[in-house]
PDB file of N, CA and C in Angstrom:
ATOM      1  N   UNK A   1     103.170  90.275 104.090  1.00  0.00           N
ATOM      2  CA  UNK A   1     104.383  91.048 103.861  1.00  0.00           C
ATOM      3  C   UNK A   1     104.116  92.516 104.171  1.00  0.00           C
ATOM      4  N   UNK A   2     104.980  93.380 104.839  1.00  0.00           N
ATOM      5  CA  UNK A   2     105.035  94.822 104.937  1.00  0.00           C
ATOM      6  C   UNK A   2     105.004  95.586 103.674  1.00  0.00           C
ATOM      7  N   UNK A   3     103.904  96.109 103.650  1.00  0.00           N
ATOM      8  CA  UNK A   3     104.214  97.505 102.316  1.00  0.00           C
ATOM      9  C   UNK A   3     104.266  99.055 102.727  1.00  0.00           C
ATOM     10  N   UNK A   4     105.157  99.512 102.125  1.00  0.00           N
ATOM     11  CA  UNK A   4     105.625 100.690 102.174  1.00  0.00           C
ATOM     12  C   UNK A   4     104.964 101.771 101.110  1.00  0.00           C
ATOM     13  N   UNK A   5     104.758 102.489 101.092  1.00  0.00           N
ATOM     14  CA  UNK A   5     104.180 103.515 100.646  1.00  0.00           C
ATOM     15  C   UNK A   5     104.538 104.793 100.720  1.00  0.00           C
ATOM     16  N   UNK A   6     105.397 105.273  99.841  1.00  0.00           N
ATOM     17  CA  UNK A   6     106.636 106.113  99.945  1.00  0.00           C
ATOM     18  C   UNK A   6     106.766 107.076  99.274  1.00  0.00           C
ATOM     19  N   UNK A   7     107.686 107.986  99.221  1.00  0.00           N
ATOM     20  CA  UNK A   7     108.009 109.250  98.290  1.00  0.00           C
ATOM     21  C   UNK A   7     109.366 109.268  98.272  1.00  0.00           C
ATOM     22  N   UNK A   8     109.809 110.110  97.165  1.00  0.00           N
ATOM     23  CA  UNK A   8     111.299 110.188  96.699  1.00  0.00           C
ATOM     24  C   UNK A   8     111.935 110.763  97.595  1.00  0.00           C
ATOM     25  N   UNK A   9     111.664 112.238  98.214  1.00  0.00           N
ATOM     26  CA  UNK A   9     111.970 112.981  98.850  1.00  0.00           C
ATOM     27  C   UNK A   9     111.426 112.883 100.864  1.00  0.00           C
ATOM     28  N   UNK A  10     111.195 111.687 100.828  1.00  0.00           N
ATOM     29  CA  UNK A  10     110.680 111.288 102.457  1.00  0.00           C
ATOM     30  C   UNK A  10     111.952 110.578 102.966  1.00  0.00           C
ATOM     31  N   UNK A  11     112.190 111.399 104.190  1.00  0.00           N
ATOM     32  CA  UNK A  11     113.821 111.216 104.952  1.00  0.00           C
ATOM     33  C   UNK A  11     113.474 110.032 105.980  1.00  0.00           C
ATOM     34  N   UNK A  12     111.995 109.882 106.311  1.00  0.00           N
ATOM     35  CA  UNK A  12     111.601 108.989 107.171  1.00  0.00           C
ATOM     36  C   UNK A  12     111.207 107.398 106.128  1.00  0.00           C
ATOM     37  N   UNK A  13     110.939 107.624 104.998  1.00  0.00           N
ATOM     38  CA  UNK A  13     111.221 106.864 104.095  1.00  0.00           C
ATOM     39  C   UNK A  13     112.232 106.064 104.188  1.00  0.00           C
ATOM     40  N   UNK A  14     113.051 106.584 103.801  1.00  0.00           N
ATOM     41  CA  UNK A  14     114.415 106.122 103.850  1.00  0.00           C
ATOM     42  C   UNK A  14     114.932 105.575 105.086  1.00  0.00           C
ATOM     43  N   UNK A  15     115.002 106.280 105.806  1.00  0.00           N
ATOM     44  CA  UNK A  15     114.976 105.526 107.425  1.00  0.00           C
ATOM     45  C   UNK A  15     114.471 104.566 107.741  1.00  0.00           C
ATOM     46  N   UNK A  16     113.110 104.132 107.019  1.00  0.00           N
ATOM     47  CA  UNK A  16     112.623 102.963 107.220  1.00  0.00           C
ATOM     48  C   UNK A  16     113.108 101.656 106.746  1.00  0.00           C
ATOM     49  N   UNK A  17     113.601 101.896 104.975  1.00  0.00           N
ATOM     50  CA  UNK A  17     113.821 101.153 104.236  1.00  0.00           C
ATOM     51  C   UNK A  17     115.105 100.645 104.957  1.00  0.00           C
ATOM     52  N   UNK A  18     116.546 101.604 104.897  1.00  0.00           N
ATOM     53  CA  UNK A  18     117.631 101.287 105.681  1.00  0.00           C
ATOM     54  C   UNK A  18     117.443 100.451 106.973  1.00  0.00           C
ATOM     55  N   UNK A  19     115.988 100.724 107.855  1.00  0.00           N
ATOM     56  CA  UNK A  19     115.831  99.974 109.010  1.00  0.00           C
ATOM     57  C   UNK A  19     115.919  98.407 108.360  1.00  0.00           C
ATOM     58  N   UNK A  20     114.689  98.315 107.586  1.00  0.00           N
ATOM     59  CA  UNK A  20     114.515  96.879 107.146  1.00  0.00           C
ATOM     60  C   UNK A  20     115.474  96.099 106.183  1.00  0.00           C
ATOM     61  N   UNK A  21     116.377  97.178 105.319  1.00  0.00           N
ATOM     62  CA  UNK A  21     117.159  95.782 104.555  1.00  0.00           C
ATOM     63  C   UNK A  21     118.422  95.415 105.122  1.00  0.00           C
ATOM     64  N   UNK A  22     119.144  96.409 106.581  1.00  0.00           N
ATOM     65  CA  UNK A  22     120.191  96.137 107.528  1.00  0.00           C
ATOM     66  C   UNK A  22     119.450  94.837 108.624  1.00  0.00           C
ATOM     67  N   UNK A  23     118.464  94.730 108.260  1.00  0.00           N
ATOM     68  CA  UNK A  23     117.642  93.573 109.064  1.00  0.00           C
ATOM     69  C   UNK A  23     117.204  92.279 108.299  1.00  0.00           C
ATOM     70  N   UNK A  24     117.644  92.238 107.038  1.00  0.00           N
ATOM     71  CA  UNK A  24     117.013  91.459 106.137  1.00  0.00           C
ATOM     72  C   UNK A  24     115.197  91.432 106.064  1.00  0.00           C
ATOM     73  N   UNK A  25     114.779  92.124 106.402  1.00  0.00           N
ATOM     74  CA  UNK A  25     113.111  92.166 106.321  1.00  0.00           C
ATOM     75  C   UNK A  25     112.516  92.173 104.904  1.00  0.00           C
ATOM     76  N   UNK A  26     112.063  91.577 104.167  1.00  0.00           N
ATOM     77  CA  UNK A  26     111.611  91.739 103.030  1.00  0.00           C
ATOM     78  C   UNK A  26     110.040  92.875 103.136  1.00  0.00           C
ATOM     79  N   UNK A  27     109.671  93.630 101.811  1.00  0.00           N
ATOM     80  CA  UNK A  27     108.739  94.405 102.184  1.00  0.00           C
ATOM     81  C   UNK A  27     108.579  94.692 100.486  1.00  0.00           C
ATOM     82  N   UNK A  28     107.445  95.079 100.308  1.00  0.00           N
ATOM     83  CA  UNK A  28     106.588  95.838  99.187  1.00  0.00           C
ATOM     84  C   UNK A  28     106.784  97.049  99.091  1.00  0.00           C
ATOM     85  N   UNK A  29     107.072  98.130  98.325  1.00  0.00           N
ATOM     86  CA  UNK A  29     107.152  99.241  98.317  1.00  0.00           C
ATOM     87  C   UNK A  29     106.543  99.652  97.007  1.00  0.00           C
ATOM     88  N   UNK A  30     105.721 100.881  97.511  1.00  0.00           N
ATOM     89  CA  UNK A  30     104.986 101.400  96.332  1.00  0.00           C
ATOM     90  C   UNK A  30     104.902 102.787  96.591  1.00  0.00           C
ATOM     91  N   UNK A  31     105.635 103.494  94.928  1.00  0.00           N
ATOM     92  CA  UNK A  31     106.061 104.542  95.188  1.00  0.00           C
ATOM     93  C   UNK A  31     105.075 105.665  94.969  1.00  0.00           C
ATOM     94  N   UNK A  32     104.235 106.752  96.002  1.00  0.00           N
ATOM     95  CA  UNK A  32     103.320 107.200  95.665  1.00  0.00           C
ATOM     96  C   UNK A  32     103.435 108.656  94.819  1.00  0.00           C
ATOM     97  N   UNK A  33     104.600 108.634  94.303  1.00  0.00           N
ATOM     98  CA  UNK A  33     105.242 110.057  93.326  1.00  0.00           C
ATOM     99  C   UNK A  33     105.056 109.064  92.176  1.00  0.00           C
ATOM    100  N   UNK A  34     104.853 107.941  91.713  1.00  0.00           N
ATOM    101  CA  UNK A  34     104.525 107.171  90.618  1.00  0.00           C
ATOM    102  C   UNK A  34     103.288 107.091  90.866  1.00  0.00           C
ATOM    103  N   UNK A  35     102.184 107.099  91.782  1.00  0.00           N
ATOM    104  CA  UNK A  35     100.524 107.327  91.473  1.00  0.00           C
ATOM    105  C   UNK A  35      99.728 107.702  92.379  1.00  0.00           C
ATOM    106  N   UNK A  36      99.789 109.886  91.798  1.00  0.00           N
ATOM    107  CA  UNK A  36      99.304 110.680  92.382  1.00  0.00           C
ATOM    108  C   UNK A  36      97.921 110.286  93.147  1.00  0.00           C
ATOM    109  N   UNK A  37      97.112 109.521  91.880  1.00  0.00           N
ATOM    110  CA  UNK A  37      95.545 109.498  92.625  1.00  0.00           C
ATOM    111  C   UNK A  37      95.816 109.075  93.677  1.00  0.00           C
ATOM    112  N   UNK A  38      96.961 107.944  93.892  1.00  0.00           N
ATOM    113  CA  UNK A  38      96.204 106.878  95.370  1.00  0.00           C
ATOM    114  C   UNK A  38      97.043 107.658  96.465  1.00  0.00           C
ATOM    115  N   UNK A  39      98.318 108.867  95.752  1.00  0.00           N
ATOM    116  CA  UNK A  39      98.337 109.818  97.215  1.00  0.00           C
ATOM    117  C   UNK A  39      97.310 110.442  97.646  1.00  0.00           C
ATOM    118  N   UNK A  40      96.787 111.053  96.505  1.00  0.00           N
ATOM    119  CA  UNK A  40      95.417 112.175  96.907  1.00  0.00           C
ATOM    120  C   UNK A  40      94.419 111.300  97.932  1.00  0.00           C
ATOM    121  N   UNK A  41      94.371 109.762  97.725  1.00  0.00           N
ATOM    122  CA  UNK A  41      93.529 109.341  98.470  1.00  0.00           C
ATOM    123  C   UNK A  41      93.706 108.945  99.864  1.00  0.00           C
ATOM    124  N   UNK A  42      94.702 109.165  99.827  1.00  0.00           N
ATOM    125  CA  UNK A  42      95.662 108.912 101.254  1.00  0.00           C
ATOM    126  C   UNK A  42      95.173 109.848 101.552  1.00  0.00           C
ATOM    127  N   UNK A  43      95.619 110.968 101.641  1.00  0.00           N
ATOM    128  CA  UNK A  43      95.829 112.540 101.716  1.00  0.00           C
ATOM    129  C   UNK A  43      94.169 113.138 102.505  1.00  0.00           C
ATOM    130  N   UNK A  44      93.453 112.726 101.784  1.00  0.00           N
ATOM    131  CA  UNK A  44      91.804 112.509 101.946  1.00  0.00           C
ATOM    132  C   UNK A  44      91.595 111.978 103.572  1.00  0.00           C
ATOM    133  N   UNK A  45      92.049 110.722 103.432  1.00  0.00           N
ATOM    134  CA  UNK A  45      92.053 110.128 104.368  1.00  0.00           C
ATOM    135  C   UNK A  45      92.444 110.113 105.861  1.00  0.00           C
ATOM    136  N   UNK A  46      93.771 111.651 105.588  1.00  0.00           N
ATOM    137  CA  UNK A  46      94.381 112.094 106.663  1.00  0.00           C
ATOM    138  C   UNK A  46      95.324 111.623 106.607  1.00  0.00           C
ATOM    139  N   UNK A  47      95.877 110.769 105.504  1.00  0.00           N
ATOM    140  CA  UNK A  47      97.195 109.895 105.573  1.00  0.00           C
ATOM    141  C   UNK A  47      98.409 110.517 105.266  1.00  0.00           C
ATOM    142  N   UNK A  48      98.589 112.099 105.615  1.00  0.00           N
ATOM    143  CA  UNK A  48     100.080 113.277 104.639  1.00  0.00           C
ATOM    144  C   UNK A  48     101.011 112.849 105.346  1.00  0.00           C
ATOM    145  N   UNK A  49     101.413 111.906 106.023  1.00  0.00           N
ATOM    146  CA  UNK A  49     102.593 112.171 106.565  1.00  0.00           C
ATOM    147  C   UNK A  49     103.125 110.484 105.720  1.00  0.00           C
ATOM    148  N   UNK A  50     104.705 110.371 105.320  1.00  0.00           N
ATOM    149  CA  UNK A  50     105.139 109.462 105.089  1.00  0.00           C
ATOM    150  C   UNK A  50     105.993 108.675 105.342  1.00  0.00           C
ATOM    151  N   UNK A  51     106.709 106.985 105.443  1.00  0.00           N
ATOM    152  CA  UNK A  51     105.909 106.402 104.831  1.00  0.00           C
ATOM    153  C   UNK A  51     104.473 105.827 105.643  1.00  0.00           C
ATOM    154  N   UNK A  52     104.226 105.439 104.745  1.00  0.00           N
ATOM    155  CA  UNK A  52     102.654 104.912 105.133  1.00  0.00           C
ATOM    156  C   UNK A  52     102.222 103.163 105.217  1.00  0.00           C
ATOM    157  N   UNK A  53     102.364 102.775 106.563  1.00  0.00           N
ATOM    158  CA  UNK A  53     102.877 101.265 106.473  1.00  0.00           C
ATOM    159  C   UNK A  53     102.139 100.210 107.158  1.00  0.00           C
ATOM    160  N   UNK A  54     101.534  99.418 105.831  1.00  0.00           N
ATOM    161  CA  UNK A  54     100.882  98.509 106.245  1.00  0.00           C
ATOM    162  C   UNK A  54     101.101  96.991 106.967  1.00  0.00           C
ATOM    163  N   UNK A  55     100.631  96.738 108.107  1.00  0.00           N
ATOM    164  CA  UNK A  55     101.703  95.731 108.210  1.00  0.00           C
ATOM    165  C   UNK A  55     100.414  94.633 108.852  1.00  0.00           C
ATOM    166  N   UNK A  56     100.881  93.329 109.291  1.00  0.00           N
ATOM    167  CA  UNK A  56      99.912  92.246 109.993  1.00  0.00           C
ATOM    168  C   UNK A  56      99.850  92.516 111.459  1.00  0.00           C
ATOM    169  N   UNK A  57     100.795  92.995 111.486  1.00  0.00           N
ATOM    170  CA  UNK A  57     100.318  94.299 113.049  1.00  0.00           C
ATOM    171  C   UNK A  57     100.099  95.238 113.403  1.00  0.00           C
ATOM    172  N   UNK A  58      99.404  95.988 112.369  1.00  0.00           N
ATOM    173  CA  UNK A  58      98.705  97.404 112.305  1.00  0.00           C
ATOM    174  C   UNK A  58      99.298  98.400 111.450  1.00  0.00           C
ATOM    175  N   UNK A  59      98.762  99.113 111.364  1.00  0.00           N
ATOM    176  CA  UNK A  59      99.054 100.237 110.086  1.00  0.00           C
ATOM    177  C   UNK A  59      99.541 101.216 110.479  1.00  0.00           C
ATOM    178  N   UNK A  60     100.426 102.204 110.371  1.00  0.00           N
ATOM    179  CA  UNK A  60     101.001 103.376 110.734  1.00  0.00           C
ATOM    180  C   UNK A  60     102.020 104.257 110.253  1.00  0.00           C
ATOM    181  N   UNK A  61     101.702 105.532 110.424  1.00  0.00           N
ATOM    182  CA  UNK A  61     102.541 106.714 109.668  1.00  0.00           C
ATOM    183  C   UNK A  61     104.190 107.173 109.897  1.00  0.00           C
ATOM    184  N   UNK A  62     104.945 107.428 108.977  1.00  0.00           N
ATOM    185  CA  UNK A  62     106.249 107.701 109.950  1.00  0.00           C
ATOM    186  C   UNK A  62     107.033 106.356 110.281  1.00  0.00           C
ATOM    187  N   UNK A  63     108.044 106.928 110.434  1.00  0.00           N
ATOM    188  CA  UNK A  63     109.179 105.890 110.536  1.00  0.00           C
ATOM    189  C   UNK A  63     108.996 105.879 112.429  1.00  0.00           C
ATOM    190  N   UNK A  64     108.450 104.419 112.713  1.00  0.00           N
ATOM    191  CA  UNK A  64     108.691 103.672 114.243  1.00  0.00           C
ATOM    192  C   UNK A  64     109.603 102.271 114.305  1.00  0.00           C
ATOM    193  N   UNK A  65     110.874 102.418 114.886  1.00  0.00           N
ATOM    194  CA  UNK A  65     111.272 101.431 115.132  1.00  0.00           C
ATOM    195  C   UNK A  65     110.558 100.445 116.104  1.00  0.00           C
ATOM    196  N   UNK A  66     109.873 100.912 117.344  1.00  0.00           N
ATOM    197  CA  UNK A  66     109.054 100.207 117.939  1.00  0.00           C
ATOM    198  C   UNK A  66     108.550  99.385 116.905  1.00  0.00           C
ATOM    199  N   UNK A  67     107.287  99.669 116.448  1.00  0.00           N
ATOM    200  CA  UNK A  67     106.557  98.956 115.739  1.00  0.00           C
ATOM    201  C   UNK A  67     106.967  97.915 114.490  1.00  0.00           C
ATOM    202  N   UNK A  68     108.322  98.423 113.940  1.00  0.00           N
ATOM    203  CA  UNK A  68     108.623  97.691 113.044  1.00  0.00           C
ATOM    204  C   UNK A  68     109.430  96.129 113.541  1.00  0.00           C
ATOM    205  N   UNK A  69     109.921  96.520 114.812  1.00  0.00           N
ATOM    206  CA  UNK A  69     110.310  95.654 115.593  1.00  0.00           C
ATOM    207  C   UNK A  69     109.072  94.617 115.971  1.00  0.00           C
ATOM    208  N   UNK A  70     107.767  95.312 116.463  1.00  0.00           N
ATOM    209  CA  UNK A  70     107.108  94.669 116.512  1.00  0.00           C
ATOM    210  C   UNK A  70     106.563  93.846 115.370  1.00  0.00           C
ATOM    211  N   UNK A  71     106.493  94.146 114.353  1.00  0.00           N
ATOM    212  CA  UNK A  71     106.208  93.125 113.262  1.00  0.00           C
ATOM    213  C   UNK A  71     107.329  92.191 113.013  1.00  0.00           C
ATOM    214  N   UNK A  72     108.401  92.722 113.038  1.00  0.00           N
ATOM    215  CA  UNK A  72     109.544  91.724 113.100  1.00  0.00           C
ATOM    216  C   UNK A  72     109.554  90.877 113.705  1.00  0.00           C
ATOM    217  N   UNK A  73     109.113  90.489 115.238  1.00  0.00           N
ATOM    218  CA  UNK A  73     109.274  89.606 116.089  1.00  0.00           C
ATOM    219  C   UNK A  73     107.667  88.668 115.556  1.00  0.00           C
ATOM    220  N   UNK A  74     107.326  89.512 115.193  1.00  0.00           N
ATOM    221  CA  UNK A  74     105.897  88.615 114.456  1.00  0.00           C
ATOM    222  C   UNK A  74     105.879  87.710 113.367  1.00  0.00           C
ATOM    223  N   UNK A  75     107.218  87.918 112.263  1.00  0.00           N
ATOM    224  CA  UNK A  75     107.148  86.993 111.499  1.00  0.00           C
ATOM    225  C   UNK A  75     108.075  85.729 111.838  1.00  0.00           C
TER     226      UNK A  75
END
């Protein structure tokens, strides 16, 4: 399943989410303004930009319809 990794105030967030439930895509979302440490560890990691999205076809920052398409056609 796709997880999302998100903030309250992320416009690309939202863009994403709207991408996937006008698509019926089911997905995980975990909100990282509910747990600072595992932003900071993102953050560490180089991961500041949001959302942050794990998927069975690769991982990536920012709202891409490409790619989400591409997981789409994957499940």
């Amino acid at each position: 399943m796709l997880k999302l990794y998100t903030r309250k105030t992320c416009a690309e967030c939202a863009a994403t989410k709207l991408y996937l439930k006008t698509r019926k895509v089911p997905y995980e979302e975990v909100s990282l303004d509910q747990q600072p440490d595992l932003y900071d560890r993102f953050k560490k990691e180089g991961k500041k930009r949001t959302p942050i999205v794990e998927s069975s076809v690769g991982d990536w920052l920012g709202f891409s319809p490409k790619k989400l398409n591409e997981y789409i056609k994957s499940i």
